[in-house]
C-alpha atoms as a PDB file:
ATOM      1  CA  UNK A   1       0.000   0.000   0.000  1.00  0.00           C
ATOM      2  CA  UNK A   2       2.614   2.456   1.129  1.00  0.00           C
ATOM      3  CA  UNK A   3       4.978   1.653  -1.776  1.00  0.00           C
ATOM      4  CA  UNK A   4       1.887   2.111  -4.416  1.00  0.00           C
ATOM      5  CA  UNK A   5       1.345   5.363  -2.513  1.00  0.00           C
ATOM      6  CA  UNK A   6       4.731   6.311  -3.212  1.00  0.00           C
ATOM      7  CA  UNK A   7       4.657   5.658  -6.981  1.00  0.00           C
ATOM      8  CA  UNK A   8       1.163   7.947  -7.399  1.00  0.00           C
ATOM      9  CA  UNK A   9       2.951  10.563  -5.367  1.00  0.00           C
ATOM     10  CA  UNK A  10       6.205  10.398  -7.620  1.00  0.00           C
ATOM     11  CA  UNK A  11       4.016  10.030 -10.809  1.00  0.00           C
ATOM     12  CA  UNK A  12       1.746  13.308  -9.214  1.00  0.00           C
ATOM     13  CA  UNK A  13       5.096  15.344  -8.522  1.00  0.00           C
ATOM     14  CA  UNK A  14       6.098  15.327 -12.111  1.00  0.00           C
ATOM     15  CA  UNK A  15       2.948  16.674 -13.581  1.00  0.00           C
ATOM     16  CA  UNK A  16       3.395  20.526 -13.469  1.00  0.00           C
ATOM     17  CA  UNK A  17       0.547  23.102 -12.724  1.00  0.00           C
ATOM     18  CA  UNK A  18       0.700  24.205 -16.148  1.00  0.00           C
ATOM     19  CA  UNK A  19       0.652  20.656 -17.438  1.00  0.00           C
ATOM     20  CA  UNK A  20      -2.411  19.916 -15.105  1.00  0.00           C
ATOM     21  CA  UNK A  21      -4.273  22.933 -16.476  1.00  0.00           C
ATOM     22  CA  UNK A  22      -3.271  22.723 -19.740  1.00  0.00           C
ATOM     23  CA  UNK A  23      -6.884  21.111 -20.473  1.00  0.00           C
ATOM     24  CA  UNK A  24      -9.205  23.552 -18.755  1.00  0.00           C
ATOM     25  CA  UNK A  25     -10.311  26.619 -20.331  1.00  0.00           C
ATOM     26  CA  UNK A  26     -11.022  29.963 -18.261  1.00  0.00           C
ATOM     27  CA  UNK A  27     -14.132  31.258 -18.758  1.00  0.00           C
ATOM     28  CA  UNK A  28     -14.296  34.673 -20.521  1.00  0.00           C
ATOM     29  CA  UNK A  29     -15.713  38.164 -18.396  1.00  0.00           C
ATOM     30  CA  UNK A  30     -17.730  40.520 -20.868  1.00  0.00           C
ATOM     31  CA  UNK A  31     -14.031  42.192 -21.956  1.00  0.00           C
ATOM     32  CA  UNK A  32     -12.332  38.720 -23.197  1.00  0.00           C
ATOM     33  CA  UNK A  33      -9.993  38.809 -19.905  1.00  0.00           C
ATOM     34  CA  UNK A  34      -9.972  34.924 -18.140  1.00  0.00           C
ATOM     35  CA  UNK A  35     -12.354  35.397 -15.351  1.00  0.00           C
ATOM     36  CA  UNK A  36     -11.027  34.752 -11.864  1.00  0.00           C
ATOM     37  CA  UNK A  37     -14.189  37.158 -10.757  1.00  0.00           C
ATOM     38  CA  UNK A  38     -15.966  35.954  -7.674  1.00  0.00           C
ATOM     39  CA  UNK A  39     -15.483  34.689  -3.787  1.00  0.00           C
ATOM     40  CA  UNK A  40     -12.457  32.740  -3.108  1.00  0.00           C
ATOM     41  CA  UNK A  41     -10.789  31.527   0.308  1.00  0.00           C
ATOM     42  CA  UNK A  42      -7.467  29.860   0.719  1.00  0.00           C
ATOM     43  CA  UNK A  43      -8.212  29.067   4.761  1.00  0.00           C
ATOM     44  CA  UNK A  44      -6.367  26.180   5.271  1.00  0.00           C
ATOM     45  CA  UNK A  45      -4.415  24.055   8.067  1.00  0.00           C
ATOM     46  CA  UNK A  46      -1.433  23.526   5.903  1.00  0.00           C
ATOM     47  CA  UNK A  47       1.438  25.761   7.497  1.00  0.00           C
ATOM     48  CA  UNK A  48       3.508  28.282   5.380  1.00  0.00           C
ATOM     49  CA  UNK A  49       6.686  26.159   6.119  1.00  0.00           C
ATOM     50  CA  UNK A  50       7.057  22.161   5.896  1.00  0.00           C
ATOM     51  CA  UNK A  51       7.337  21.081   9.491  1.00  0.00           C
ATOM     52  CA  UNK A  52      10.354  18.847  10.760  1.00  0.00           C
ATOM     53  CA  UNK A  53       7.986  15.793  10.975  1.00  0.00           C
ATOM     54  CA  UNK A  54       7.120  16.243   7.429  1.00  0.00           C
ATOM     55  CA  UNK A  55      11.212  17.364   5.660  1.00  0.00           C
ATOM     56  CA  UNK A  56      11.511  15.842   2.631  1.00  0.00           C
ATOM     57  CA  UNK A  57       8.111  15.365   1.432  1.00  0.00           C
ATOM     58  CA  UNK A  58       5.793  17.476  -0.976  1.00  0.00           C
ATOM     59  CA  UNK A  59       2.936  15.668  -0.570  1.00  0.00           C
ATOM     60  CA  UNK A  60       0.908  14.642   2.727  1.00  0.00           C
ATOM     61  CA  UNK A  61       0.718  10.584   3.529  1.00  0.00           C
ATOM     62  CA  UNK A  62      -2.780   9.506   3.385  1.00  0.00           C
ATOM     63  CA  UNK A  63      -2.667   9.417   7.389  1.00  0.00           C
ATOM     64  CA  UNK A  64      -1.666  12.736   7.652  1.00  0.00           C
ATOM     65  CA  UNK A  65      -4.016  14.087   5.461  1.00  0.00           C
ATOM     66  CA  UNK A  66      -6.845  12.166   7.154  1.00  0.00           C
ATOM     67  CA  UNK A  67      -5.715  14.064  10.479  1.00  0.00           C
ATOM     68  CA  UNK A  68      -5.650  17.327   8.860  1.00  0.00           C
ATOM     69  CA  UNK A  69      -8.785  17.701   7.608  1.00  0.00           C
ATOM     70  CA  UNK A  70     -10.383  15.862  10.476  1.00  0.00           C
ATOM     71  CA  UNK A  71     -12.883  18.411  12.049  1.00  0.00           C
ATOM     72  CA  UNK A  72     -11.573  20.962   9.496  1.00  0.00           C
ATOM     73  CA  UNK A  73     -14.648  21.086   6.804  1.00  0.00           C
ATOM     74  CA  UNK A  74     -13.581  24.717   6.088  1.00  0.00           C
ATOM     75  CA  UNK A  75      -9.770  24.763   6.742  1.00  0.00           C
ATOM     76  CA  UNK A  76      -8.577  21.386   5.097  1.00  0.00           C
ATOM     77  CA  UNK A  77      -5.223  20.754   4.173  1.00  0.00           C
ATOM     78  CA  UNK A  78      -4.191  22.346   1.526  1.00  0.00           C
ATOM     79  CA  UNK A  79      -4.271  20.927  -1.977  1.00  0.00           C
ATOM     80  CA  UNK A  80      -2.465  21.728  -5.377  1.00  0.00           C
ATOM     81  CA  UNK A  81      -3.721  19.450  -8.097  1.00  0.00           C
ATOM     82  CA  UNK A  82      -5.501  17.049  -5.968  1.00  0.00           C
ATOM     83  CA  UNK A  83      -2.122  16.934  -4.212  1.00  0.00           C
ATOM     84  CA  UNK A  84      -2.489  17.571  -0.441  1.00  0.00           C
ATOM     85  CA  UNK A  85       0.804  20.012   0.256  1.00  0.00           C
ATOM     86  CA  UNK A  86       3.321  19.507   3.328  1.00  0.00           C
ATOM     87  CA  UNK A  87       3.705  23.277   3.640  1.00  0.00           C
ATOM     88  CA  UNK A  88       2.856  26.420   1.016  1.00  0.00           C
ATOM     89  CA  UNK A  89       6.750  27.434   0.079  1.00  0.00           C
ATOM     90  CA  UNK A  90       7.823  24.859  -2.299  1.00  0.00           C
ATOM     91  CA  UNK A  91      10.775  26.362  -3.436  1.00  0.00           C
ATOM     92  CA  UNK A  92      13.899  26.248  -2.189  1.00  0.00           C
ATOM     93  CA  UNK A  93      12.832  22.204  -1.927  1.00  0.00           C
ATOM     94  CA  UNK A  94      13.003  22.099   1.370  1.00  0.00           C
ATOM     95  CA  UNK A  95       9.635  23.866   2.104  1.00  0.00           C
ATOM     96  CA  UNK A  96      11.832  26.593   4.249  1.00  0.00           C
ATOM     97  CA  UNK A  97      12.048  30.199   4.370  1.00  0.00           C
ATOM     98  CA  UNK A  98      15.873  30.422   3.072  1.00  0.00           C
ATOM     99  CA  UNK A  99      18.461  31.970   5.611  1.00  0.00           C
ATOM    100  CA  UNK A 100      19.502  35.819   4.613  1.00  0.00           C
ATOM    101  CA  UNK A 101      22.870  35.446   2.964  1.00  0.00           C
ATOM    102  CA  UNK A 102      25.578  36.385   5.208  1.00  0.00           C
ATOM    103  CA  UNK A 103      26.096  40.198   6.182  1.00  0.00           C
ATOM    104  CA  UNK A 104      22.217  40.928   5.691  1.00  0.00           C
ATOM    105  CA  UNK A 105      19.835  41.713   8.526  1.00  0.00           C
ATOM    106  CA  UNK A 106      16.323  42.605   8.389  1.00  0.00           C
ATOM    107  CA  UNK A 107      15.290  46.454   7.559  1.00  0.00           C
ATOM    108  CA  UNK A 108      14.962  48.414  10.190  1.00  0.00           C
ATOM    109  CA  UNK A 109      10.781  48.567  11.464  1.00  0.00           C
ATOM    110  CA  UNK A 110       8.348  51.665  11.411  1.00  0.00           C
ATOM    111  CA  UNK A 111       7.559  51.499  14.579  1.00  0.00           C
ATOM    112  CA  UNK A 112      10.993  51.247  16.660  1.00  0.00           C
ATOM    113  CA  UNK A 113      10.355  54.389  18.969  1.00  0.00           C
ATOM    114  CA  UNK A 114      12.845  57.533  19.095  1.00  0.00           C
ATOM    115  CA  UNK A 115      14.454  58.656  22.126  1.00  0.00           C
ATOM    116  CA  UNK A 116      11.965  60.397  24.436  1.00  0.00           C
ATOM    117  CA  UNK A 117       8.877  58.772  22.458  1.00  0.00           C
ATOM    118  CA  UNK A 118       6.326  56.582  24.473  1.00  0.00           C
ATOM    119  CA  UNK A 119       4.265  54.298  22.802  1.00  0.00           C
ATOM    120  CA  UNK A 120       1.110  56.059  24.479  1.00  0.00           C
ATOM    121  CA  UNK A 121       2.525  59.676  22.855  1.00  0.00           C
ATOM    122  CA  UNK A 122      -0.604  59.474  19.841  1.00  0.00           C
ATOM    123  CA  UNK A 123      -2.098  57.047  18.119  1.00  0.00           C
ATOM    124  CA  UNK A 124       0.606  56.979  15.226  1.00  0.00           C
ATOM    125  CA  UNK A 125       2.923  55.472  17.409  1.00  0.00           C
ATOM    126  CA  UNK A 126       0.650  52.315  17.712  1.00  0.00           C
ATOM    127  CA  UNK A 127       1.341  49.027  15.649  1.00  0.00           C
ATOM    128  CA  UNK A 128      -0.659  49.473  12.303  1.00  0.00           C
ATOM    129  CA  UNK A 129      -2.667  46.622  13.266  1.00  0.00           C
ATOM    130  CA  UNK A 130      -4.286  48.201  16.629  1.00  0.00           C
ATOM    131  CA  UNK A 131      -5.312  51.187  14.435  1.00  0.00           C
ATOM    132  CA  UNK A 132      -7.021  48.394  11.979  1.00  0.00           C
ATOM    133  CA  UNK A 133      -5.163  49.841   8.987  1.00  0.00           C
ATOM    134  CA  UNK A 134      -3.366  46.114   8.379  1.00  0.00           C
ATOM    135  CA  UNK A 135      -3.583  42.858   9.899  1.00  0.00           C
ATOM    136  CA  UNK A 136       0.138  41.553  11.211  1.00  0.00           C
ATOM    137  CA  UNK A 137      -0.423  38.070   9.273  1.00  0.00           C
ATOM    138  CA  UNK A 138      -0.264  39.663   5.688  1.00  0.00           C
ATOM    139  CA  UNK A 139      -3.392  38.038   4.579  1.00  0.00           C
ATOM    140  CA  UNK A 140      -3.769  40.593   2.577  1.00  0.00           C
ATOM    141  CA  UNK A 141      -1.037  40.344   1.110  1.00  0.00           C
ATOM    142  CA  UNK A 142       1.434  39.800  -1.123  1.00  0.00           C
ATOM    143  CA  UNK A 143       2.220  37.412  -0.090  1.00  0.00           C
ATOM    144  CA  UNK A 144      -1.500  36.126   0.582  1.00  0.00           C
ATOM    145  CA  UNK A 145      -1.219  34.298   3.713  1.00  0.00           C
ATOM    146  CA  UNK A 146      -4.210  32.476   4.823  1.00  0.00           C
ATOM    147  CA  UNK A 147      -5.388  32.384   8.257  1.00  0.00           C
ATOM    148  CA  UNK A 148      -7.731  30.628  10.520  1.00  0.00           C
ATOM    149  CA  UNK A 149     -10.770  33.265  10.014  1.00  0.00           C
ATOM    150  CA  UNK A 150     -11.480  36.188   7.694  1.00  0.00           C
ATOM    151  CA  UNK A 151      -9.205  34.882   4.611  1.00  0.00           C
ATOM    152  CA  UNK A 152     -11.878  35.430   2.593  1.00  0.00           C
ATOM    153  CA  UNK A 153     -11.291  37.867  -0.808  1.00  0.00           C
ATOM    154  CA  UNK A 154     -13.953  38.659  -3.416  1.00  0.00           C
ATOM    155  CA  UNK A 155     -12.064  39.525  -6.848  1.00  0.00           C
ATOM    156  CA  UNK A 156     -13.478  42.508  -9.807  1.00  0.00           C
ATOM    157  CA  UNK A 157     -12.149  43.229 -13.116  1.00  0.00           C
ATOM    158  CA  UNK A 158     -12.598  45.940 -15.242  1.00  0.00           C
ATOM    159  CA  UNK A 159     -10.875  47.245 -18.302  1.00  0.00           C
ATOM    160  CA  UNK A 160      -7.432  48.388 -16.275  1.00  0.00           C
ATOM    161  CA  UNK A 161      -7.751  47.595 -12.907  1.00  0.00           C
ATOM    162  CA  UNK A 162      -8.271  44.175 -10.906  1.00  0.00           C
ATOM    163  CA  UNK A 163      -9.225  44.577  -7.143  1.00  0.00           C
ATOM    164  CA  UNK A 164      -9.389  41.983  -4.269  1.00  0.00           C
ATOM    165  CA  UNK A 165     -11.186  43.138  -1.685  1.00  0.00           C
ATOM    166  CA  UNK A 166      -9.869  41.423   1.807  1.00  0.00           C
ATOM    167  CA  UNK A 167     -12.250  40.084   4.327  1.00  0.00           C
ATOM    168  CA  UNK A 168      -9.711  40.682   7.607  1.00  0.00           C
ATOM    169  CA  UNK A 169      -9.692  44.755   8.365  1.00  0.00           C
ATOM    170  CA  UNK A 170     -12.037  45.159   5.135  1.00  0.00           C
ATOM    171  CA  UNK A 171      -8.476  46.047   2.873  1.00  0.00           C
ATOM    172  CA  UNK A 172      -9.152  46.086  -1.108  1.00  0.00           C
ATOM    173  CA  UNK A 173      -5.702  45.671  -2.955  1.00  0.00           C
ATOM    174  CA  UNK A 174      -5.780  47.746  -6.428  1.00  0.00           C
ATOM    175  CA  UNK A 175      -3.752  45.904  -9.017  1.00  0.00           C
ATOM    176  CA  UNK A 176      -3.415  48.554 -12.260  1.00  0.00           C
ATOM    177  CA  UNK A 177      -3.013  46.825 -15.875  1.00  0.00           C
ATOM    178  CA  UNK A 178      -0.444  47.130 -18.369  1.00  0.00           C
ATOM    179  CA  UNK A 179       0.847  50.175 -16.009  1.00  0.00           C
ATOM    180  CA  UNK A 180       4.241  51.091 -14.313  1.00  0.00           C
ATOM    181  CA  UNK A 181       5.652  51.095 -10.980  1.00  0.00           C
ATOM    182  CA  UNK A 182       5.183  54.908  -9.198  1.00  0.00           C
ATOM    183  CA  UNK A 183       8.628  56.742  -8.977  1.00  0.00           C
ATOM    184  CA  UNK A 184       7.357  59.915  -6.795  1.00  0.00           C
ATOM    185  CA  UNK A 185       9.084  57.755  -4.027  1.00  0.00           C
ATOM    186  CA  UNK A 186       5.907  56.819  -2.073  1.00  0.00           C
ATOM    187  CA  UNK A 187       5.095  53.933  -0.430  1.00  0.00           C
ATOM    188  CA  UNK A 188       1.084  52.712   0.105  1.00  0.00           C
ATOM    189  CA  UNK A 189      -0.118  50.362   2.233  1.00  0.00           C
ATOM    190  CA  UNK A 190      -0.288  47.014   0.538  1.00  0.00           C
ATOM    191  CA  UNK A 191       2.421  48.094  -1.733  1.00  0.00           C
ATOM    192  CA  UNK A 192       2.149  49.108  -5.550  1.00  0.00           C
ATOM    193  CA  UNK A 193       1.308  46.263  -7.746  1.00  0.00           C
ATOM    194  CA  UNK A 194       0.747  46.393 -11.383  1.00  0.00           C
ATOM    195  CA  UNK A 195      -0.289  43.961 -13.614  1.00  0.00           C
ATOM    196  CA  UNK A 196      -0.754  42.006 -17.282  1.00  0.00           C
ATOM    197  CA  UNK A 197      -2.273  39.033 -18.725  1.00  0.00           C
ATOM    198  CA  UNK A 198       0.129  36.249 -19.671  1.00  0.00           C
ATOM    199  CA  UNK A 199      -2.234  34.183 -21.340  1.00  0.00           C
ATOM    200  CA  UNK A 200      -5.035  33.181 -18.465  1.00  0.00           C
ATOM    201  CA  UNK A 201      -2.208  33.851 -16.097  1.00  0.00           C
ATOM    202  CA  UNK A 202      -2.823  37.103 -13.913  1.00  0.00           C
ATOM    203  CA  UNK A 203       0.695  38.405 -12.969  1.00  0.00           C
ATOM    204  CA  UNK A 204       0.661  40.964 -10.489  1.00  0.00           C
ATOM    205  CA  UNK A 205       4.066  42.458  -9.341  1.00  0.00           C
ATOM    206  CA  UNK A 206       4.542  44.245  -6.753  1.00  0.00           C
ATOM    207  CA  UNK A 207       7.342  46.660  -5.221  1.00  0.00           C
ATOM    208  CA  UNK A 208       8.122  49.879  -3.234  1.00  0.00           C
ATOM    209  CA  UNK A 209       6.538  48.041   0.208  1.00  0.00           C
ATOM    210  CA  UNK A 210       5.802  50.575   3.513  1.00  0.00           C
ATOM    211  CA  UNK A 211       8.049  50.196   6.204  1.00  0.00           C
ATOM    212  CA  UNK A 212       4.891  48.530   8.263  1.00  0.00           C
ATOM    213  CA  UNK A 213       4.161  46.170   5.849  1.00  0.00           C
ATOM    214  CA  UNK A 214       7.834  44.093   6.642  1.00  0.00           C
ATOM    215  CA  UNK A 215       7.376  40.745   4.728  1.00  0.00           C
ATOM    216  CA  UNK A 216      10.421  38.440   6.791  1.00  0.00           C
ATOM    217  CA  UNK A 217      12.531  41.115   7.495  1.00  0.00           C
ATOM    218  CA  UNK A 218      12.274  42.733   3.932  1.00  0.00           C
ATOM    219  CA  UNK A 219      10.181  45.939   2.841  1.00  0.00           C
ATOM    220  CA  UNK A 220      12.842  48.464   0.861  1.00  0.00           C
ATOM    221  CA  UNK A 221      14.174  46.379  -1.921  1.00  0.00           C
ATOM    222  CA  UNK A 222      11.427  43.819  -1.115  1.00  0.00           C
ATOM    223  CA  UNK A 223       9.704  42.579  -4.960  1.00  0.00           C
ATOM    224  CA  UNK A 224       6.409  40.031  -4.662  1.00  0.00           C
ATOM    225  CA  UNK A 225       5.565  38.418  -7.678  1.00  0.00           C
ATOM    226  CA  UNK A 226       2.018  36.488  -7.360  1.00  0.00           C
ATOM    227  CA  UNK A 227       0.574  34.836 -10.476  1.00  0.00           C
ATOM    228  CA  UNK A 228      -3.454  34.104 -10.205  1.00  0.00           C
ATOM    229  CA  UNK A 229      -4.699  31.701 -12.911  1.00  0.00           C
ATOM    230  CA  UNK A 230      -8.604  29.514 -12.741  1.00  0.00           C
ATOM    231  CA  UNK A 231      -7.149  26.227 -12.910  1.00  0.00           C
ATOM    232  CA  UNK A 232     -10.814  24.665 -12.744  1.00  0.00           C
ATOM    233  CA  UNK A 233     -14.394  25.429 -12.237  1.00  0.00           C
ATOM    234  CA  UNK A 234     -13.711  25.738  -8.490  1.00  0.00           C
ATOM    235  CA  UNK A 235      -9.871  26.061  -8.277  1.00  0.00           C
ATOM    236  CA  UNK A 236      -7.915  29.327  -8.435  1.00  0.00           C
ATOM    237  CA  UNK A 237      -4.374  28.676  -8.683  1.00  0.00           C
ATOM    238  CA  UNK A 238      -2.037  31.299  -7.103  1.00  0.00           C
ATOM    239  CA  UNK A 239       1.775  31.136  -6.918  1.00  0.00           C
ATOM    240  CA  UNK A 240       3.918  33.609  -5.300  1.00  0.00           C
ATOM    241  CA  UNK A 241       7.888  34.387  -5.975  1.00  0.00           C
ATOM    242  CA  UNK A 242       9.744  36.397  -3.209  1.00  0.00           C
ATOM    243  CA  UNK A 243      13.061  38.628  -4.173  1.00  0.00           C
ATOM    244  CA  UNK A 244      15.164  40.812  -2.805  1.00  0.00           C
ATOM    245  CA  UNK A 245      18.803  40.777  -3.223  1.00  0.00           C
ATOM    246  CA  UNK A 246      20.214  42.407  -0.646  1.00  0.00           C
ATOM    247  CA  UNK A 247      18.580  40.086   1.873  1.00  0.00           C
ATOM    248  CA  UNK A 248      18.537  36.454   0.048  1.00  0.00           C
ATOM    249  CA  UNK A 249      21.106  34.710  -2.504  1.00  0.00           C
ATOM    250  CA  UNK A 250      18.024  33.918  -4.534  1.00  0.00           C
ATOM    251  CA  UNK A 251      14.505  34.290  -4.946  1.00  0.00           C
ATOM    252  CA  UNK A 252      12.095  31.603  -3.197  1.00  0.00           C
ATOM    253  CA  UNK A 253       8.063  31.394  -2.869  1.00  0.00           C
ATOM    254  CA  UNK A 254       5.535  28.602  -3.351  1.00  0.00           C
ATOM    255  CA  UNK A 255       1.864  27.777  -4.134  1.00  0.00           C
ATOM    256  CA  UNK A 256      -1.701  26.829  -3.052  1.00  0.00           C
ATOM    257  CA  UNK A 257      -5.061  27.058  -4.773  1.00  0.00           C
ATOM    258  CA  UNK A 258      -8.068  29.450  -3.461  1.00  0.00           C
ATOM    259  CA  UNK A 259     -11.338  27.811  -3.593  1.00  0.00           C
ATOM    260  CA  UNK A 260     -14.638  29.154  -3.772  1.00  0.00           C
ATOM    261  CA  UNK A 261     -15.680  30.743   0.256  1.00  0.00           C
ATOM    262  CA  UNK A 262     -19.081  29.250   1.525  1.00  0.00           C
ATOM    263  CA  UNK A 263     -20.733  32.846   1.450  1.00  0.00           C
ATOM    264  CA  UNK A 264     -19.960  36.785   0.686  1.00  0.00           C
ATOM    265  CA  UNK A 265     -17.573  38.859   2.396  1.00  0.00           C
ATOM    266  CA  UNK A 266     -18.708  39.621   5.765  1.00  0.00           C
ATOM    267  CA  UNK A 267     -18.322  43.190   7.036  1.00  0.00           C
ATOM    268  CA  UNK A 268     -15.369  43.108   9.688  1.00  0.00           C
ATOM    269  CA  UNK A 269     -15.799  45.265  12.582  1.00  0.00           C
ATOM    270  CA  UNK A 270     -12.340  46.004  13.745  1.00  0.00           C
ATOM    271  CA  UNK A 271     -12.392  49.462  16.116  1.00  0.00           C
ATOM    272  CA  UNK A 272     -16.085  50.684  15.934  1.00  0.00           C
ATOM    273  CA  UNK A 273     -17.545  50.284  18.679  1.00  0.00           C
ATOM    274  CA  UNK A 274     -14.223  50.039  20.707  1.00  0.00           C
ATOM    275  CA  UNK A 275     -12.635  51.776  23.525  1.00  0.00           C
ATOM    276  CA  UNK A 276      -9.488  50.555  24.380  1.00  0.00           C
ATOM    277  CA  UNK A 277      -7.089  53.057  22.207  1.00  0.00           C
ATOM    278  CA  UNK A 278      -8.671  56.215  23.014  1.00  0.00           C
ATOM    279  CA  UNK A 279      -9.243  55.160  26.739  1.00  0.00           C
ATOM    280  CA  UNK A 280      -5.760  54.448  27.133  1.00  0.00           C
ATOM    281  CA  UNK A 281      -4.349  57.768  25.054  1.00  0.00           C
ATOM    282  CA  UNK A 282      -7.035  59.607  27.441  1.00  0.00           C
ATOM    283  CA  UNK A 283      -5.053  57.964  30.893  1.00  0.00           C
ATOM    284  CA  UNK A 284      -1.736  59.139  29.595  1.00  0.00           C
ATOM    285  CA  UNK A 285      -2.920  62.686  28.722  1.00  0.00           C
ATOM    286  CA  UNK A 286      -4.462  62.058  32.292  1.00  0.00           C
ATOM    287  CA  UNK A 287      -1.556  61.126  34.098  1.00  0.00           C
ATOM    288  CA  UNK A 288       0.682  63.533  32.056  1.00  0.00           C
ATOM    289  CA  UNK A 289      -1.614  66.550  33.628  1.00  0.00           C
ATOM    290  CA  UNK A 290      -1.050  64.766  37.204  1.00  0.00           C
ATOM    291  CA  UNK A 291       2.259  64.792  36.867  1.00  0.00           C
ATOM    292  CA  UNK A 292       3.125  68.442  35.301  1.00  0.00           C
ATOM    293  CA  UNK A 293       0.293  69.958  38.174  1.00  0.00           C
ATOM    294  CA  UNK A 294       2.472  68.506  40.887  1.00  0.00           C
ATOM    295  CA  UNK A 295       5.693  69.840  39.039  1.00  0.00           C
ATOM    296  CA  UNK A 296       3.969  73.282  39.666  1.00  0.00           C
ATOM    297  CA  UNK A 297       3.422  72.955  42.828  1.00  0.00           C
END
């Protein structure tokens, strides 16, 4: 049994994406473009990086697939091609974030405070997640990441522009088509990502990253390239190629497959109705007073 597993899985590893899709046909929006319009999710148990238990292997044993999906109807392991993945990253081999090559170090953060700062000062000195502006996981992406809850994206096309509109902290990412990169030296959230058609591939590139939106200790030189292409009815297959050389000998990345999400986006209520922020700004301004009236006195 094991050793016929380990033929399919050998058989499986040398079909390619492109050779598994080569049979489908997208479906075609009003403008001819391949339509990956629609409600996708990518929520998933499979980890980012191939866990020690599991070096070696691209594909899942039958047992460990079994325990991965058990109690996991909407977060199953992750499959590519039917093939249920050890970890997203599948390149280097190893299923590993690759080591910075040897003098690098991670770009310095956004939010490292300056001499004399508190983090209590105003509410730009908070984390970009506890003002709701970004989650910390990069669901949003690039890279996409998916995570337990919210990692749901509804996708629009139109003549020049493709958005994805993020579930977690309500975030819509605004590829533009057949455009350039902006040279007027600013950085958005989410970064600036252009795009063109490759066939039914979507590529979407992406470059000049915000300091808060550090992708494993990269953001200045950091380059994402995602490729989204409808490798079935109910399949969206994205892959995802990390560069920058200042931090990594070479570029690395991986892939997984959206499927369609069991409803619309839900509206995600992230500050409104909450306190905690401007109650604790409010004590500090509170205790600041306290403190400079019994300096006067």
């Amino acid at each position: 049994m094991r050793a016929a597993f380990a033929v399919a899985i050998l058989i499986a590893s040398l079909v390619s994406p492109a050779h598994a899709q080569d049979d489908y046909r997208a479906p075609r929006t009003s403008l001819g473009q391949p339509d990956l319009q629609g409600t996708w999710t990518n929520e998933t148990t499979t980890r980012f990086e191939r866990p020690p238990e599991m070096a070696g292997r691209l594909v899942m044993t039958p047992e460990e697939t079994t325990a991965a999906d058990r109690g996991s109807e909407f977060r199953p392991a992750m499959r590519v091609n039917g093939q249920p993945r050890t970890s997203l990253i599948t390149s280097p081999s190893d299923g590993r974030v690759p080591a910075m090559k040897p003098g690098a170090s991670p770009d310095p953060r956004d939010y490292t405070l300056k001499p004399g700062e508190k983090v209590t000062d105003g509410p730009e000195l908070q984390p970009i997640d506890d003002r709701c502006i970004l989650p910390i996981f990069n669901n949003a992406g690039p890279v996409m990441l998916p995570l337990p809850g919210n990692s749901n994206y509804q996708i629009v096309q139109t003549t020049d522009h493709v958005v994805i509109l993020v579930e977690m902290i309500h975030d819509a990412r605004i590829v533009r088509l057949n455009s350039t990169h902006r040279t007027d030296g600013l950085r958005p959230y989410l970064g600036d990502s252009i795009g063109w058609w490759e066939g039914d591939t979507l590529v979407v590139e992406t470059t000049n990253f915000p300091a808060g939106q550090m992708f494993r200790g990269s953001w200045i030189n950091l380059k994402i390239t995602e490729r989204f292409t409808r490798s079935g009815d109910k399949r969206l297959h994205y892959g995802f190629t990390v560069e920058d050389a200042t931090k990594w000998s070479a570029s690395w990345g991986g892939e997984y497959e959206f499927r369609p999400a069991h409803g619309p986006i839900g509206e995600y209520a992230c500050r409104e109705g909450e306190i905690s922020l401007p109650s604790m700004l409010r004590a500090a301004r509170i205790a600041e007073a306290a403190e400079a009236a019994k300096t006067a006195n």
